[in-house]
Protein backbone atom coordinates (compact mmCIF):
# COMPACT_ATOMS: atom_id res chain seq x y z
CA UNK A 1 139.35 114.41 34.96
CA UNK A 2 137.33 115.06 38.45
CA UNK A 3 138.59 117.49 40.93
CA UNK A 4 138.16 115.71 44.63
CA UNK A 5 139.44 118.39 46.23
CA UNK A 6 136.38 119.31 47.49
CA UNK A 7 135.73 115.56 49.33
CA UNK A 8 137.78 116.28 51.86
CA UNK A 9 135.96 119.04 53.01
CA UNK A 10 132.91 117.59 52.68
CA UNK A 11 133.89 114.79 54.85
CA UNK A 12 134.46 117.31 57.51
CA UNK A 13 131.62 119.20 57.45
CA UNK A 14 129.53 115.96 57.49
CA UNK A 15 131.64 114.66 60.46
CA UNK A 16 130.74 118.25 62.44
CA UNK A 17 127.18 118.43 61.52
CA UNK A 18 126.78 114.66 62.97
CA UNK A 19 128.72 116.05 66.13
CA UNK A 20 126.96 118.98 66.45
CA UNK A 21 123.64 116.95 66.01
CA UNK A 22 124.96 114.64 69.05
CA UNK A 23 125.78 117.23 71.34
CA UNK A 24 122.05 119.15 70.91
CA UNK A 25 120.37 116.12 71.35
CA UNK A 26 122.08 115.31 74.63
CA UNK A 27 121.34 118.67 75.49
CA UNK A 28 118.03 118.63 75.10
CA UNK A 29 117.50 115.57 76.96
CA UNK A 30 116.98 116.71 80.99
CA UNK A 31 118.74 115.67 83.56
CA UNK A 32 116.13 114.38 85.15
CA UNK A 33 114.11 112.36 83.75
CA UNK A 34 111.39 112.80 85.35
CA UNK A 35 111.18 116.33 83.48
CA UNK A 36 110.81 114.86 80.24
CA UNK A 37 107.99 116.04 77.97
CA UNK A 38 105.37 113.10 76.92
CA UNK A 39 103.39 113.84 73.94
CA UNK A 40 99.74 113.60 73.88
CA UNK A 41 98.68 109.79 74.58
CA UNK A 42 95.66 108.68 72.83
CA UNK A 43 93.47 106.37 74.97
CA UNK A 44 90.66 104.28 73.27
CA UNK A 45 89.38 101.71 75.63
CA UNK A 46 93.12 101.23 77.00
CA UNK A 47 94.21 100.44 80.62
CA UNK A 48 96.25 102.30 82.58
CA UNK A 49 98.75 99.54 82.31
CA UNK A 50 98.69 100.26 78.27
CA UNK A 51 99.56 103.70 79.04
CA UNK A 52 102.44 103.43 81.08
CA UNK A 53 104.11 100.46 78.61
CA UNK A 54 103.66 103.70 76.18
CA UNK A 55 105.24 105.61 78.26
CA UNK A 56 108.16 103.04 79.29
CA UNK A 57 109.20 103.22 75.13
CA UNK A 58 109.10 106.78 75.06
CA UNK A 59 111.11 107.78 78.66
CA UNK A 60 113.81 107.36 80.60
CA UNK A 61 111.87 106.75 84.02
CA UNK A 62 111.43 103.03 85.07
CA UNK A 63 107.92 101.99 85.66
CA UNK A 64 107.17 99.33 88.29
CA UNK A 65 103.29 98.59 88.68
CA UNK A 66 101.62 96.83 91.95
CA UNK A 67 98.51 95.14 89.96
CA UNK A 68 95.25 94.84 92.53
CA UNK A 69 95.67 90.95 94.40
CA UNK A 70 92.86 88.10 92.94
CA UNK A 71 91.24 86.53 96.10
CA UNK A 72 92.61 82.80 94.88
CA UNK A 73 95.04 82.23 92.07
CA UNK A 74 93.02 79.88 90.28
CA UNK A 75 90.26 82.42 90.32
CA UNK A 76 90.25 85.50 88.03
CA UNK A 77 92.85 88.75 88.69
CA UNK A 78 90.37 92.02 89.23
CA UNK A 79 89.46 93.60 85.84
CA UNK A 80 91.60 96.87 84.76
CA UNK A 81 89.71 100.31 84.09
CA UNK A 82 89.40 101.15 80.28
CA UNK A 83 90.24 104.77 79.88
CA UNK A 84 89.08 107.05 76.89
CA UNK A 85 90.75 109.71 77.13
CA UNK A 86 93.58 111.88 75.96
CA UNK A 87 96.23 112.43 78.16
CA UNK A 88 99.17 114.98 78.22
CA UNK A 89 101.11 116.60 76.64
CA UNK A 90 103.05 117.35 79.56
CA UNK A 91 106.26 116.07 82.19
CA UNK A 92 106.08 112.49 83.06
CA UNK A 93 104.75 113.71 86.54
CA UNK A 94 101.48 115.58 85.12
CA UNK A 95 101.25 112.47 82.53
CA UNK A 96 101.02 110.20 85.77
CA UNK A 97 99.01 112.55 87.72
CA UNK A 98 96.04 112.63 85.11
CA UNK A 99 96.65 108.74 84.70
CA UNK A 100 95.86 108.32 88.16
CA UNK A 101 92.69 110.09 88.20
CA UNK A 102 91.46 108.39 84.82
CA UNK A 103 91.94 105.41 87.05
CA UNK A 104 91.35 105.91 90.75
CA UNK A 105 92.19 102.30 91.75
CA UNK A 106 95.88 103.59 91.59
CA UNK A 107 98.10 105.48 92.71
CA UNK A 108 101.85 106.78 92.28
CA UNK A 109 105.32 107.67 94.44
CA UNK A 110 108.62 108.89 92.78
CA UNK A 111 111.57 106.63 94.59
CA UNK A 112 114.85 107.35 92.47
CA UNK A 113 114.02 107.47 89.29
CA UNK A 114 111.59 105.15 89.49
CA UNK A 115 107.56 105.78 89.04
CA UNK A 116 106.05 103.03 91.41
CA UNK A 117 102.43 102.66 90.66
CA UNK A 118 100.09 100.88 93.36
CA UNK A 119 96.58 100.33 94.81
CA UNK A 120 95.48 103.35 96.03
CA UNK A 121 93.63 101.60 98.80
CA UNK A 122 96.81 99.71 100.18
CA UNK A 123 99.30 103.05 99.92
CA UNK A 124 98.78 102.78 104.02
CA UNK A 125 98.25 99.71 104.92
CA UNK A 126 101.53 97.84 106.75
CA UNK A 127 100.57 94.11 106.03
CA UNK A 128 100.56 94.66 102.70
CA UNK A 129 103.54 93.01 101.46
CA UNK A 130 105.51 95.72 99.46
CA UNK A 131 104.83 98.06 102.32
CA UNK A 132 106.40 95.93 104.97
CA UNK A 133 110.04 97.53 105.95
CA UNK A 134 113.30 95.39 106.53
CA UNK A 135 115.12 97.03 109.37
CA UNK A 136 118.74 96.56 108.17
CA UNK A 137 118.78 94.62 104.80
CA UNK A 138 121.90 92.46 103.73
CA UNK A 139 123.07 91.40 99.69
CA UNK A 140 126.07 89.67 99.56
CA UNK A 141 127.46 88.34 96.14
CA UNK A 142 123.80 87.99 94.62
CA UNK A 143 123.88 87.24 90.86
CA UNK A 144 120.45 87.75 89.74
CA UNK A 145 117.10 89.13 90.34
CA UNK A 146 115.18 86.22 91.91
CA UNK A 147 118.03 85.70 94.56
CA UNK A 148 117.85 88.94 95.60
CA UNK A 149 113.77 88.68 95.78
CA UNK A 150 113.59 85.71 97.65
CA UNK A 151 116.31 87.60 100.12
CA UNK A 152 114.61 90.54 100.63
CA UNK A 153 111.50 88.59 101.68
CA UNK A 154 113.46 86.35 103.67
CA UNK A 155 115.04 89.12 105.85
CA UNK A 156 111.26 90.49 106.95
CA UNK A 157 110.86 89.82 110.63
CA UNK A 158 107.78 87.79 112.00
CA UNK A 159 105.50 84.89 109.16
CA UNK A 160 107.21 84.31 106.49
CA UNK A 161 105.87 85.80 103.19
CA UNK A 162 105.30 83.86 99.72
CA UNK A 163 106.19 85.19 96.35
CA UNK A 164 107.57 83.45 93.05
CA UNK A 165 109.28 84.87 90.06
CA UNK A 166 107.87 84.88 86.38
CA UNK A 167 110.13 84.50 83.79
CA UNK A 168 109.36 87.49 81.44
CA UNK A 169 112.17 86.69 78.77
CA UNK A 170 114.12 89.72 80.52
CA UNK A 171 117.87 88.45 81.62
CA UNK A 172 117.35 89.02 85.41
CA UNK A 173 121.48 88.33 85.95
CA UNK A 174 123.68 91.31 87.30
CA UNK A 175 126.77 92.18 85.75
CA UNK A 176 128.79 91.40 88.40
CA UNK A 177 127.87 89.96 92.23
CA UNK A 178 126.10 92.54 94.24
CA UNK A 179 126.24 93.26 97.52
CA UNK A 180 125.05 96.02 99.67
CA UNK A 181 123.52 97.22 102.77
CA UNK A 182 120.36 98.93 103.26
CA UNK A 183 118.45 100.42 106.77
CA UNK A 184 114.88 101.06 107.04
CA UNK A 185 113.99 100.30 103.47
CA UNK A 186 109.98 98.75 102.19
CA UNK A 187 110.17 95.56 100.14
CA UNK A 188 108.83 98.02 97.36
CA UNK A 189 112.05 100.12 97.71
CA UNK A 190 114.42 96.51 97.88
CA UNK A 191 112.72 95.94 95.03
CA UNK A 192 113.13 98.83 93.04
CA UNK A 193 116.91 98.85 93.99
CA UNK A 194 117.16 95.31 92.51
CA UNK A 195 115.70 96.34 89.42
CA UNK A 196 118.33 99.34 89.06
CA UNK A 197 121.15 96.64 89.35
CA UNK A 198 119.64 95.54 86.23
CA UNK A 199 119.90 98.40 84.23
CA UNK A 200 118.40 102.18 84.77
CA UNK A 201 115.30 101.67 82.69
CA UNK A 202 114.49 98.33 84.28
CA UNK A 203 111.10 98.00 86.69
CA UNK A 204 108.88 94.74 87.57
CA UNK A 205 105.25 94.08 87.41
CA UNK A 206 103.86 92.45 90.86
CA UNK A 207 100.23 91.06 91.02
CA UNK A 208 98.84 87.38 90.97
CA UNK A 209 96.68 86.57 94.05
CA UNK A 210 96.31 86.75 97.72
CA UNK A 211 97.71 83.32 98.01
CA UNK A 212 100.29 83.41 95.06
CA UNK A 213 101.83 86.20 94.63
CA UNK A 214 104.23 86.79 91.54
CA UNK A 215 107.27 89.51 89.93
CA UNK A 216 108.20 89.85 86.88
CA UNK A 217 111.30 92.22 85.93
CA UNK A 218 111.08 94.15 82.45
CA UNK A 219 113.96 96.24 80.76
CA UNK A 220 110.91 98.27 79.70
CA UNK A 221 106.90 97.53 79.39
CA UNK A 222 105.89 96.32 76.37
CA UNK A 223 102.74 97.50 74.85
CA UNK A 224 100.20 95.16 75.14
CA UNK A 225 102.18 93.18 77.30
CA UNK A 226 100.25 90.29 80.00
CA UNK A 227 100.95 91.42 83.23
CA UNK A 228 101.96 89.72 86.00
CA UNK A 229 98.70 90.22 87.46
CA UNK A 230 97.30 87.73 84.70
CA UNK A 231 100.13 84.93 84.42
């Protein structure tokens, strides 16, 4: 006859290694996750836009990229450097920092916990459209993304600004109705604050052309993935 006396204890010890497993692993995840450590990223012939949907599976940190404007939407978006190179290993920073220079067209800002990633050329310029401020900017009871979009354009002072919303496949509805207040805050900023309604790992892809401009919100960049740049 078998002797189970031993299963019990087993059972525990299993249960306490899982536990203990649990609570190292959250340990060793930072606070910040911005301080996270990316392994070494192999680029042959990628884009910069390849790297970061890499990065996107592998971090915390949402991504939001500002793809260079086409001239006419029914001409074609401006090509994306190839990079071959390898990148990292390193904090997300560094891993963006070395990106950047790969790829001078762009540039990045921390806001939150969000990386944004833009034209290096527009970082300064005030007509640009995600650099354009909204002096006191008003949500109230928005349900999704694209309401909230076509709000925060709505509320800039002086011409009104186009932009449309691509569906991505990414639910773009809030939990709950949202509504909020915010002072002195860029369209970029509105719309990385839409994007954290969303979920903390959510970002958007902005691009198209000088006379159609498009978003697109992702829960996290796929590799490969079309961006909005090229709908």
């Amino acid at each position: 006859m078998k002797n189970n006396n031993y299963q019990p204890i087993i059972s525990v010890w299993l249960f306490f290694l899982v536990a203990a497993a649990r609570v190292l692993g959250q340990a060793s995840a930072p606070a910040d996750p911005f301080q996270q450590e990316v392994a070494v990223l192999s680029l042959d012939g990628l884009t910069l836009a390849d790297a970061l949907a890499r990065l996107s599976q592998t971090t915390a940190v949402a991504y939001s990229v500002e793809f260079p404007l086409g001239k006419a939407i029914d001409e074609a978006s401006p090509p994306l450097k190839t990079i071959v190179a390898s990148v990292g290993p390193g904090q997300v920073p560094a891993v963006l920092n070395r990106l950047c220079e790969l790829d001078t067209t762009f540039t990045w800002r921390r806001i939150g916990t969000t990386a944004n990633l833009f034209p290096r050329a527009l970082e300064n310029d005030p007509s640009y459209l995600l650099n354009r401020r909204v002096a006191t900017l008003n949500f109230s009871d928005v349900h999704d993304a694209q309401s909230a979009v076509f709000e925060s354009v709505r509320q800039l002072s002086g011409p009104r600004e186009q932009i449309a919303m691509l569906e991505s496949g990414t639910s773009v509805t809030f939990a709950k109705p949202w509504t909020a207040t915010f002072t002195d805050i860029s369209i970029r900023e509105a719309f990385d604050e839409i994007a954290r309604q969303l979920g903390p790992t959510y970002g958007w892809q902005f691009g198209g052309a000088a006379n159609f401009r498009v978003i697109a919100f992702h829960e996290r960049m796929a590799p490969k993935q079309k961006p909005a740049a090229h709908p």
